[in-house]
C-alpha atoms as a PDB file:
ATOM      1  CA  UNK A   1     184.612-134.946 -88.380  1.00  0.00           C
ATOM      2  CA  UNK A   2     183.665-132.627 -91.420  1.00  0.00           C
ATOM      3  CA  UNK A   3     182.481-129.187 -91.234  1.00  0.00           C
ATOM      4  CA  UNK A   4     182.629-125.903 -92.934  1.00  0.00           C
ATOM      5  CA  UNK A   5     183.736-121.619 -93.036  1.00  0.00           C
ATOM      6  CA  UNK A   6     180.992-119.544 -92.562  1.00  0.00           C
ATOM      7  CA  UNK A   7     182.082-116.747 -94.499  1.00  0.00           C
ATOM      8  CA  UNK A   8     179.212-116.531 -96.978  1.00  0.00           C
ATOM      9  CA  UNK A   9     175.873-114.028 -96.820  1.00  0.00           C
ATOM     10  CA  UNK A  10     174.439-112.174 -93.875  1.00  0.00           C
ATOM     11  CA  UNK A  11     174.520-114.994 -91.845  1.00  0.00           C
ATOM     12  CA  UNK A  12     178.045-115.248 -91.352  1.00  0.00           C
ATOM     13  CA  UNK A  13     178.402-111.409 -90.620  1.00  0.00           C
ATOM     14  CA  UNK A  14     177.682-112.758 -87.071  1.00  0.00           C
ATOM     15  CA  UNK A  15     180.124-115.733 -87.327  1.00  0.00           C
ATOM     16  CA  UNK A  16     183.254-113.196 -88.100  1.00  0.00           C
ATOM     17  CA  UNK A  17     182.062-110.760 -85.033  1.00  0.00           C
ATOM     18  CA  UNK A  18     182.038-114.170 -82.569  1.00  0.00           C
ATOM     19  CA  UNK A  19     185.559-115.807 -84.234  1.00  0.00           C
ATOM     20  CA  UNK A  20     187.174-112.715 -83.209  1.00  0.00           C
ATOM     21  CA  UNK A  21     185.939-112.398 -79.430  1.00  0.00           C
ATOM     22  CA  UNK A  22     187.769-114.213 -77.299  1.00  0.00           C
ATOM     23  CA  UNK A  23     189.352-115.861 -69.021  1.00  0.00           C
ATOM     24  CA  UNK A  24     187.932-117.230 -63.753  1.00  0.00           C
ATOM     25  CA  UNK A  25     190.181-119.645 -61.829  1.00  0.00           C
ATOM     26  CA  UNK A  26     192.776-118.746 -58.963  1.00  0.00           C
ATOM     27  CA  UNK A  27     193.298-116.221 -56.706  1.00  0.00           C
ATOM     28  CA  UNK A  28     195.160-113.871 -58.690  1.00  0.00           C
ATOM     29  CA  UNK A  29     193.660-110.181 -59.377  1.00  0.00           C
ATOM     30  CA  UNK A  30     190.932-110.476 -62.234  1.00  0.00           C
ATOM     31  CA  UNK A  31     189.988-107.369 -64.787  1.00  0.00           C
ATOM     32  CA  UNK A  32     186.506-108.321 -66.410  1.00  0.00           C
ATOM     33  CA  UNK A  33     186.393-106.954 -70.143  1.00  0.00           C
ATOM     34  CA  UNK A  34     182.707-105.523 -70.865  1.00  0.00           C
ATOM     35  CA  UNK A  35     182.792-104.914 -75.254  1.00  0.00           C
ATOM     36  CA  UNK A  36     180.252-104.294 -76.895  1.00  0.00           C
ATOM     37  CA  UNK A  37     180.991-104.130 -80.966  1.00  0.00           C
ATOM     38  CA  UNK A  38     178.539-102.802 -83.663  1.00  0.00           C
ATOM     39  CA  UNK A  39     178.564-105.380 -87.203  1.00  0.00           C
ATOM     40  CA  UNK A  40     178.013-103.315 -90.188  1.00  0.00           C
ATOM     41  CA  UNK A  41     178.058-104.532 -93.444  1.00  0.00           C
ATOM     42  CA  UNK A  42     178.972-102.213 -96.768  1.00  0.00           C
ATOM     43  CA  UNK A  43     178.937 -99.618 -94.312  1.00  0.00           C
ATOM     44  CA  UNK A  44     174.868-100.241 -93.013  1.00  0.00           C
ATOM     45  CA  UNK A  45     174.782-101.586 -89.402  1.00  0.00           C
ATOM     46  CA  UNK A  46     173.078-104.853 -89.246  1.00  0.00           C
ATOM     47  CA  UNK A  47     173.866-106.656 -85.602  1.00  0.00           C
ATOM     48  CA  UNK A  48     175.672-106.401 -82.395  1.00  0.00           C
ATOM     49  CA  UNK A  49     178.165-108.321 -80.351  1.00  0.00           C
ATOM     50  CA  UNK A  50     178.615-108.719 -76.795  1.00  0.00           C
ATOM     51  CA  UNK A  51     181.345-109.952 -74.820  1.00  0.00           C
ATOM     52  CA  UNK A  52     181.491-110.655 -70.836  1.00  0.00           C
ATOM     53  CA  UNK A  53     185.549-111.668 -70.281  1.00  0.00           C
ATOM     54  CA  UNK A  54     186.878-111.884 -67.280  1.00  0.00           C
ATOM     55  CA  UNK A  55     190.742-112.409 -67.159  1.00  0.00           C
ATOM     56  CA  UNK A  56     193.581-113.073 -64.633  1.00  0.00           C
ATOM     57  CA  UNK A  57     197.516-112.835 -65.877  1.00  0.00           C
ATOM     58  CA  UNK A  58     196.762-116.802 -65.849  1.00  0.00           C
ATOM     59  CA  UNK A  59     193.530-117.817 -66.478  1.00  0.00           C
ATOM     60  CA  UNK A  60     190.563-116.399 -68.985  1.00  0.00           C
ATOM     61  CA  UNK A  61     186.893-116.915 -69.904  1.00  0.00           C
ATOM     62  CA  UNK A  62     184.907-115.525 -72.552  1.00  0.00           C
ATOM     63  CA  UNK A  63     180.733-115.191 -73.162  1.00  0.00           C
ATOM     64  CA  UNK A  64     180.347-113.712 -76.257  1.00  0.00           C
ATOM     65  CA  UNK A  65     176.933-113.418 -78.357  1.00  0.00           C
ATOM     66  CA  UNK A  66     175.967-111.485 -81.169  1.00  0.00           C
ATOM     67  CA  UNK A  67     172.784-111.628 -83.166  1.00  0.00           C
ATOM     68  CA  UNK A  68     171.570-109.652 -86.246  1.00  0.00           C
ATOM     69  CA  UNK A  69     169.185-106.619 -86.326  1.00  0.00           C
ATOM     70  CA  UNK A  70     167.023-104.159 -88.478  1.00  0.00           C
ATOM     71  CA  UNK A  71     166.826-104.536 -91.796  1.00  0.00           C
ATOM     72  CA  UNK A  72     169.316-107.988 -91.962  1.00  0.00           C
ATOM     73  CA  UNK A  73     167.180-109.934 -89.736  1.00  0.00           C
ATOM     74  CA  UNK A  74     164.220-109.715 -92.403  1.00  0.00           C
ATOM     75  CA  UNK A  75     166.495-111.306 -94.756  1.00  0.00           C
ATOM     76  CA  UNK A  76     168.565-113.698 -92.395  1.00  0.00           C
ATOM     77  CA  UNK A  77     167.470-114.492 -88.544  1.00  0.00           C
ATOM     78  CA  UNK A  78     171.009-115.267 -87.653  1.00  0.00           C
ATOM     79  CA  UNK A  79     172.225-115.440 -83.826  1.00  0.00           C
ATOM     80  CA  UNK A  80     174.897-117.212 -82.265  1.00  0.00           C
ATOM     81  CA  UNK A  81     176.819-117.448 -79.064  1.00  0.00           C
ATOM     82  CA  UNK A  82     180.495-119.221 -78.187  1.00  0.00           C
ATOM     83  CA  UNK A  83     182.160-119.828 -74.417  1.00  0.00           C
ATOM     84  CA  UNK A  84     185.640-120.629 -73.710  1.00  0.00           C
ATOM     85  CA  UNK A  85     187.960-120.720 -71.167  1.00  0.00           C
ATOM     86  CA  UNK A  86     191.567-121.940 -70.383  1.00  0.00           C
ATOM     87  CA  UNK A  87     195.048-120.803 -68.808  1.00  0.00           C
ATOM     88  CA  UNK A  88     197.247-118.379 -69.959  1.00  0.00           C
ATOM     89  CA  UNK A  89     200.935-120.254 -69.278  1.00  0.00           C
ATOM     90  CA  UNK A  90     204.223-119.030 -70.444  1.00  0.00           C
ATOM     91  CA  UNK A  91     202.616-116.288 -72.831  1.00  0.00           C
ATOM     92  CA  UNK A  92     200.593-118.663 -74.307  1.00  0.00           C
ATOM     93  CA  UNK A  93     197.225-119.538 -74.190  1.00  0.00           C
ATOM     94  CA  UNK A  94     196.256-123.145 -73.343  1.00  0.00           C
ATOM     95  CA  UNK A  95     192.193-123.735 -73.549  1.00  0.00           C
ATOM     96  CA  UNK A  96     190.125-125.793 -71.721  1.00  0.00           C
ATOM     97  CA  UNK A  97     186.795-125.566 -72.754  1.00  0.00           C
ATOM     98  CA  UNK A  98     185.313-124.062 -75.972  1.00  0.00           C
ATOM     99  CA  UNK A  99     181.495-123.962 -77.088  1.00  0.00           C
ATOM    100  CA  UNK A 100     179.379-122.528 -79.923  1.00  0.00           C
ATOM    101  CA  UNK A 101     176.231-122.356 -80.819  1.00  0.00           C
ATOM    102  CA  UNK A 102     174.907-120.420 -84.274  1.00  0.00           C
ATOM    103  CA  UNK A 103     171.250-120.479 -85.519  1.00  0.00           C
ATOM    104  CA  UNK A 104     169.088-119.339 -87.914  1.00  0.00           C
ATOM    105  CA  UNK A 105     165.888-119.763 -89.915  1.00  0.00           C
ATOM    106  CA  UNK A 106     166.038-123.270 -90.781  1.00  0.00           C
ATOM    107  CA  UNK A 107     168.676-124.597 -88.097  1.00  0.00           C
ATOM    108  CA  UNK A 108     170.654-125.008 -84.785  1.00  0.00           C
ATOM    109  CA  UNK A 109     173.909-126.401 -84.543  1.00  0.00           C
ATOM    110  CA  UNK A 110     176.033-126.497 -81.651  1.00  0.00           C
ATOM    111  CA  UNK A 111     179.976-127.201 -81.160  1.00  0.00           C
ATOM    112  CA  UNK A 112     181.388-128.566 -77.917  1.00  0.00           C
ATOM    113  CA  UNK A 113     185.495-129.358 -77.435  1.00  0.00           C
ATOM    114  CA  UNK A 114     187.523-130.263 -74.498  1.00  0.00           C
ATOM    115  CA  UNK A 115     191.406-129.561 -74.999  1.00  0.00           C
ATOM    116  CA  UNK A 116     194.289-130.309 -73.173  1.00  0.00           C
ATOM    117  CA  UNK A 117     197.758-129.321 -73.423  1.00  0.00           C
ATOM    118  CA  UNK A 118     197.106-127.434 -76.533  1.00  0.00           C
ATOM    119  CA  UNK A 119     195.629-130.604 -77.975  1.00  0.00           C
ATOM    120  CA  UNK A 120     191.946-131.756 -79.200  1.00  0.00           C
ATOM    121  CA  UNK A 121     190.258-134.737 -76.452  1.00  0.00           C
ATOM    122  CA  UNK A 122     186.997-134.321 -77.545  1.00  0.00           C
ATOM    123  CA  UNK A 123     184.708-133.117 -80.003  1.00  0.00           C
ATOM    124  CA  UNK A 124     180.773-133.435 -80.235  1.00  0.00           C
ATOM    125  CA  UNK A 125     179.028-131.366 -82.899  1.00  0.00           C
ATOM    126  CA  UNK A 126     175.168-131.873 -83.022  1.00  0.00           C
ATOM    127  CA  UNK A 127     173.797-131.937 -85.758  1.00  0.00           C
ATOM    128  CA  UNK A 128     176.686-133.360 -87.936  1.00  0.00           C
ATOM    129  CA  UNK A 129     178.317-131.881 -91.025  1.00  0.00           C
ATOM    130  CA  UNK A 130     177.232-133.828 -94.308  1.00  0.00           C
ATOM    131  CA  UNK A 131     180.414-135.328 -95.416  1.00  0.00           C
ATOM    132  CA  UNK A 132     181.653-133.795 -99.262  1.00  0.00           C
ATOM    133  CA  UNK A 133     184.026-135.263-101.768  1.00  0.00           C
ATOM    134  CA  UNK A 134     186.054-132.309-102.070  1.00  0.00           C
ATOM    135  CA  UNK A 135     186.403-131.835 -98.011  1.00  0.00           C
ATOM    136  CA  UNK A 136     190.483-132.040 -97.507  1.00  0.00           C
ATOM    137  CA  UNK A 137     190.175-135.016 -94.935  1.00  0.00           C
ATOM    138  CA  UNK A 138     191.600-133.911 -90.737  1.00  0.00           C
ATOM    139  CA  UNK A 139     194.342-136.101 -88.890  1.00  0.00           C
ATOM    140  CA  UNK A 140     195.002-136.386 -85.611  1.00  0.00           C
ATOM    141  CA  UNK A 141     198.377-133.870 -86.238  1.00  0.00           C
ATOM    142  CA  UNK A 142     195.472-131.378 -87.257  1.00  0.00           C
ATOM    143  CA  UNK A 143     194.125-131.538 -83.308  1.00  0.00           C
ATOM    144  CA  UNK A 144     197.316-130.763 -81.691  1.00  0.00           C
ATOM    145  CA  UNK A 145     199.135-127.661 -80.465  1.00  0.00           C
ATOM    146  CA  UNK A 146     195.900-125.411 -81.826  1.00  0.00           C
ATOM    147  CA  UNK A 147     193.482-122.744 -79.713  1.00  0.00           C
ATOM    148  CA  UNK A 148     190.011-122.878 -80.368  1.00  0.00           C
ATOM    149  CA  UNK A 149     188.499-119.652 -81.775  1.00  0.00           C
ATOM    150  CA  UNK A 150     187.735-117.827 -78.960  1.00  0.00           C
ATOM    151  CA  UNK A 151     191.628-118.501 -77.252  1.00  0.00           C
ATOM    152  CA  UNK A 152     193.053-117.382 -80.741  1.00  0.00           C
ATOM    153  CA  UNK A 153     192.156-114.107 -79.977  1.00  0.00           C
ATOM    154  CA  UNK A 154     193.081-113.992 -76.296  1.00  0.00           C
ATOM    155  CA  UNK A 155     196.710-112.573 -77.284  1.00  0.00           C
ATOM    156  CA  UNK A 156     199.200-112.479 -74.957  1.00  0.00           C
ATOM    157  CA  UNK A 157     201.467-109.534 -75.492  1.00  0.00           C
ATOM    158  CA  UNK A 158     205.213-111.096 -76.590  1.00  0.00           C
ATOM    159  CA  UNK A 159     207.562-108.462 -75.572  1.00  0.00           C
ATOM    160  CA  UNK A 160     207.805-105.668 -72.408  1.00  0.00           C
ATOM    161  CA  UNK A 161     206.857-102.145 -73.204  1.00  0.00           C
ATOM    162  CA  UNK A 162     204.149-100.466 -75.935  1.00  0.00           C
ATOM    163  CA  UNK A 163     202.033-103.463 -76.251  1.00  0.00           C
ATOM    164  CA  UNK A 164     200.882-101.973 -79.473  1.00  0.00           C
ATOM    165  CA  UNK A 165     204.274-102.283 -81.167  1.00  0.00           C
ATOM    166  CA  UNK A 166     204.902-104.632 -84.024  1.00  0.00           C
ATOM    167  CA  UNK A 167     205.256-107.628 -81.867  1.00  0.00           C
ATOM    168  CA  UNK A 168     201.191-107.185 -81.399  1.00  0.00           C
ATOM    169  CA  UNK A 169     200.650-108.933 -84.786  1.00  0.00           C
ATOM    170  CA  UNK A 170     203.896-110.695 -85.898  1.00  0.00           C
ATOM    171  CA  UNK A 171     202.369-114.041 -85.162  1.00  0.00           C
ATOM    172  CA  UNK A 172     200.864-117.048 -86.415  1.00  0.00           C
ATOM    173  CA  UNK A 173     197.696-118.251 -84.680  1.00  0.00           C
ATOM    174  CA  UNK A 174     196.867-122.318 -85.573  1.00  0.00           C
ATOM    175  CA  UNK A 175     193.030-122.736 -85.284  1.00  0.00           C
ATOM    176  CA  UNK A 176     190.971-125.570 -84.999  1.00  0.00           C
ATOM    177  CA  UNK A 177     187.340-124.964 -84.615  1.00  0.00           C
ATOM    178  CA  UNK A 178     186.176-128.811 -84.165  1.00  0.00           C
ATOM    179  CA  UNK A 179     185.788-128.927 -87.849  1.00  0.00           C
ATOM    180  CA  UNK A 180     188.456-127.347 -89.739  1.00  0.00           C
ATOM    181  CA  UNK A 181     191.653-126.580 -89.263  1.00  0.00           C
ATOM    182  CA  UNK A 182     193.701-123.377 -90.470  1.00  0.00           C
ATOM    183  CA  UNK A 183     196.178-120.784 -89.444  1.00  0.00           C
ATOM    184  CA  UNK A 184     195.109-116.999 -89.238  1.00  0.00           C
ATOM    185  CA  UNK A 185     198.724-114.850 -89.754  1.00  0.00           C
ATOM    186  CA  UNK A 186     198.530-111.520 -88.767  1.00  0.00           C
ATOM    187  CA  UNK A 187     201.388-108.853 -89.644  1.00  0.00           C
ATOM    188  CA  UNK A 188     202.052-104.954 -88.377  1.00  0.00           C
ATOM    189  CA  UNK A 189     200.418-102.012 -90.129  1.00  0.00           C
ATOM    190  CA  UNK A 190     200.723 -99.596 -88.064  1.00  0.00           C
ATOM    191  CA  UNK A 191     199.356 -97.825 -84.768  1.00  0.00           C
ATOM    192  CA  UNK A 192     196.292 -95.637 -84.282  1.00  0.00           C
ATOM    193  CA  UNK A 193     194.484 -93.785 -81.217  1.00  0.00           C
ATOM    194  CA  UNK A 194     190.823 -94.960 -80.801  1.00  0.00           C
ATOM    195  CA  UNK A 195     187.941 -93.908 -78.576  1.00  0.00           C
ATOM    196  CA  UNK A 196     184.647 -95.726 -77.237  1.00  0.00           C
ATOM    197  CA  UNK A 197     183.207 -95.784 -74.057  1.00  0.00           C
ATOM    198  CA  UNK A 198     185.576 -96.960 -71.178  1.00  0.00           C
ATOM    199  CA  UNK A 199     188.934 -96.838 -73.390  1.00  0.00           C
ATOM    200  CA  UNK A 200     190.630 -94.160 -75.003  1.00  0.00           C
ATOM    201  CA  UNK A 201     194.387 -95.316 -76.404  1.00  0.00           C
ATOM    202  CA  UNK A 202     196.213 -96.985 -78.513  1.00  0.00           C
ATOM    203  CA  UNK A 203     195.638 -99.865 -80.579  1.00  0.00           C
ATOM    204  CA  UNK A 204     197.947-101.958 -83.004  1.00  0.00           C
ATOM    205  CA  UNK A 205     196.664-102.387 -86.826  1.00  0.00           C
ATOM    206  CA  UNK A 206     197.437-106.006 -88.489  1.00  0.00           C
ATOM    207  CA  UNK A 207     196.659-107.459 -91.385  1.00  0.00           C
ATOM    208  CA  UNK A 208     195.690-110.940 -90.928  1.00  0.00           C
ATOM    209  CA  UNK A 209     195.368-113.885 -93.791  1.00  0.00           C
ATOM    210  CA  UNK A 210     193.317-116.937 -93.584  1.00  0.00           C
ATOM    211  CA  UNK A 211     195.700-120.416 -94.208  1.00  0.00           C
ATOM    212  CA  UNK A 212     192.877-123.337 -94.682  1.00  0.00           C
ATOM    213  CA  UNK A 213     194.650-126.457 -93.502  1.00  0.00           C
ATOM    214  CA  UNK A 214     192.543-129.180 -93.231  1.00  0.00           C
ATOM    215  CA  UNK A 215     188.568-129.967 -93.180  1.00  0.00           C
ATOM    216  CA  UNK A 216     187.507-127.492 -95.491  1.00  0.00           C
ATOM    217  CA  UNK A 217     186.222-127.723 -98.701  1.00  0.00           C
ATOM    218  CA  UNK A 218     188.886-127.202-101.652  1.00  0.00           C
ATOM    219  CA  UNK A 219     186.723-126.075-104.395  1.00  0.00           C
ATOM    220  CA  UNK A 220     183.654-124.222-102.532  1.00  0.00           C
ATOM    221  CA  UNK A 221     184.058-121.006-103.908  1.00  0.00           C
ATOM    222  CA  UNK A 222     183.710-119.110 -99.994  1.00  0.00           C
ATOM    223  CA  UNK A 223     187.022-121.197 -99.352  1.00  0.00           C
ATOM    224  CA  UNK A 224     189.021-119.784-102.247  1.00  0.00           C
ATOM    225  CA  UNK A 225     187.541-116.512-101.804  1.00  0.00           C
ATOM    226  CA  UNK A 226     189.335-116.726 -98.771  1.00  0.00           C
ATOM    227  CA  UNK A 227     191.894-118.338 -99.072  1.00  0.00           C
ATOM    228  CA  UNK A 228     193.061-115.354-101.748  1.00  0.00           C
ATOM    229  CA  UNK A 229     191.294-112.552 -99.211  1.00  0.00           C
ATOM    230  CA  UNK A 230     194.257-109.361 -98.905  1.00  0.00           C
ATOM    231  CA  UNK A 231     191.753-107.464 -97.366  1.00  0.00           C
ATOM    232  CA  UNK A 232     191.148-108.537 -93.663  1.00  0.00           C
ATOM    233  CA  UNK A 233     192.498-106.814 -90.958  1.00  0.00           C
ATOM    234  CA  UNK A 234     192.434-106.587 -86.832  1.00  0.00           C
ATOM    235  CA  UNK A 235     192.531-104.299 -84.663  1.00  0.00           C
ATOM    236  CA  UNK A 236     194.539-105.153 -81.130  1.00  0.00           C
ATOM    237  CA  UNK A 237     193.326-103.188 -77.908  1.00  0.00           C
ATOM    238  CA  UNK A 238     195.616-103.730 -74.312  1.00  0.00           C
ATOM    239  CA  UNK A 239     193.115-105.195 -71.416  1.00  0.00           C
ATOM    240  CA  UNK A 240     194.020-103.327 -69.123  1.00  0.00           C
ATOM    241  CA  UNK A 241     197.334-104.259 -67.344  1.00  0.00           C
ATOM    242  CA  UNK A 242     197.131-107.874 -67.392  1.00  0.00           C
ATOM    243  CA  UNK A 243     199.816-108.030 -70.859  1.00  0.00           C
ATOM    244  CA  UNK A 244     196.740-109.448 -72.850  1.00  0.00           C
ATOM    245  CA  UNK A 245     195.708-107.811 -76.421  1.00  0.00           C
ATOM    246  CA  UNK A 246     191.817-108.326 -77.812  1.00  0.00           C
ATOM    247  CA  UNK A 247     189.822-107.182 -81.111  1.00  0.00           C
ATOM    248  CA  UNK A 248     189.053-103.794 -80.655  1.00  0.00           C
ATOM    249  CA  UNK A 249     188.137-103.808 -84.485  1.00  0.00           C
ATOM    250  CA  UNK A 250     188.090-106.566 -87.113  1.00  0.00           C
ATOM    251  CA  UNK A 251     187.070-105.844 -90.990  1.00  0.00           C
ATOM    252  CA  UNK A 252     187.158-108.541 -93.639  1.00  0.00           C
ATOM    253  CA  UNK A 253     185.396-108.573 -97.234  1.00  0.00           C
ATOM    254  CA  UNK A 254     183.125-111.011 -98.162  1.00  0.00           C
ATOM    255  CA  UNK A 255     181.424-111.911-100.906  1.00  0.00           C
ATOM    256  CA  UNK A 256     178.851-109.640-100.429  1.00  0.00           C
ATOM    257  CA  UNK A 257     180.749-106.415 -99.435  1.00  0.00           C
ATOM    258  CA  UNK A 258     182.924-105.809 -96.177  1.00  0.00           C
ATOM    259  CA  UNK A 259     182.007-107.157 -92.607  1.00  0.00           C
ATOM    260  CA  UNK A 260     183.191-104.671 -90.058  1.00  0.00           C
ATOM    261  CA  UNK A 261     182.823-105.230 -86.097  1.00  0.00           C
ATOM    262  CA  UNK A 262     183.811-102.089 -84.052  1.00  0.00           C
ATOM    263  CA  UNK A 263     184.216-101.708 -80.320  1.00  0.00           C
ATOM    264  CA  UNK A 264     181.473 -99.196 -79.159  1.00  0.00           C
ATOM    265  CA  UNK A 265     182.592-100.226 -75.486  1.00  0.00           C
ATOM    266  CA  UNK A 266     185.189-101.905 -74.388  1.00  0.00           C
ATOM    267  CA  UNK A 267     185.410-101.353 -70.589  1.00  0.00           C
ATOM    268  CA  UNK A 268     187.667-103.327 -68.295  1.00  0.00           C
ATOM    269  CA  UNK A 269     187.809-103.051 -64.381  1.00  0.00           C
ATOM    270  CA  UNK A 270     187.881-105.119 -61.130  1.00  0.00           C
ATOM    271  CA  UNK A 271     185.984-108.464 -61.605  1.00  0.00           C
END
């Protein structure tokens, strides 16, 4: 397996708003989660995100899409879409199913995984990463007790009480996207009210740092730009009252100025 980050140009703008958006099984009382989240870039909007989640306290799946628009589509017809779904057991999230697929001018690719017990049991990615010299090489340790990138941001809240309190953030989430593997830690900032249709409230501010592991390239310069990035931060809304926190707001420079997605909706009520 090889792969890549898509963290470089306009086309992975829409990448960062769909790696942040991350439940129907059971009889238990379901909340769906309707976001919608505007992707600006240096402050000019250029896309939009969706995101159709509908969660129990044990089970969740996610349909998230996002595609860009106006002036950023002249320059880069990116769209993509990613699935998953899984159990929520013990305050942790164990994935089933997880599935992406990002275009643009010149290509398709889609990424399909199957997971068990927090662990990788199959991976088909069509068409295949070119294999690179410099791509740090994945073992089998690098498939196990990871989320896929739409369960990393499914966050069960840790503690009783303000789910907005430090415990929001203090966490490590391991990622493996069927490609690469790295940790994303996140830390407390702080605590702000925020509006948009269907919630008005609190959310938790955390900084978050990207940890490349394993299957990315060690001397592409988007991976060390990275790697080294202070400036990336998330923004944890409560889902209603099923103890789960998701992106209300994510910002993260690139290369090419700052990436922001920002909630414009984020409505949650009876499935």
């Amino acid at each position: 397996m090889s792969g890549r980050r898509s963290t470089r140009g306009v086309a992975g703008i829409a990448a960062v708003g769909l790696a942040l958006f991350a439940g129907t099984l059971g009889a238990a009382r379901a909340d769906s989660l309707r976001a919608v989240y505007g992707i600006s870039l240096i402050g000019l909007p250029i896309g939009v995100a969706s995101v159709a989640a509908n969660i129990t306290p044990s089970t969740y799946q996610i349909d998230a899409r996002a595609r860009l628009s106006g002036l950023a589509s002249l320059v880069s017809n990116s769209r993509g879409a990613s699935t998953g779904k899984g159990a929520i057991v013990g305050g942790q999230v164990v994935p089933a199913t997880f599935a992406t697929t990002a275009s643009n001018a010149n290509m398709t690719r889609t990424v399909r995984m199957s997971l068990a017990d927090n662990a990788v049991t199959g991976v088909d990615i069509a068409p295949p990463f070119d294999d690179k010299p410099d791509r740090v090489p994945l073992s089998a340790k690098d498939q196990q007790g990871i989320v896929d990138p739409v369960g990393a941001f499914v966050l069960p809240e840790t503690t009783s009480g303000d789910p907005t309190s430090p415990a929001a953030c203090n966490r490590t989430v391991p990622v493996f996207d069927g490609y690469t593997r790295f940790d994303v830690t996140l830390a407390y900032v702080g605590q702000r009210h925020v509006t948009a249709k269907g919630y008005s409230g609190p959310v938790a501010i955390c900084s978050a740092r990207y940890v490349p592991i394993a299957g990315h390239r060690r001397d592409r310069p988007a991976t060390k730009f990275m790697a080294e990035n202070r400036d990336i931060e998330v923004w944890l809304a409560p889902v209603g009252n099923l103890k789960v926190l998701m992106p209300f707001r994510v910002s993260v420079r690139t290369m090419i100025g700052t990436a922001v997605a920002e909630a414009t909706e984020f409505s949650v009520g009876p499935k």
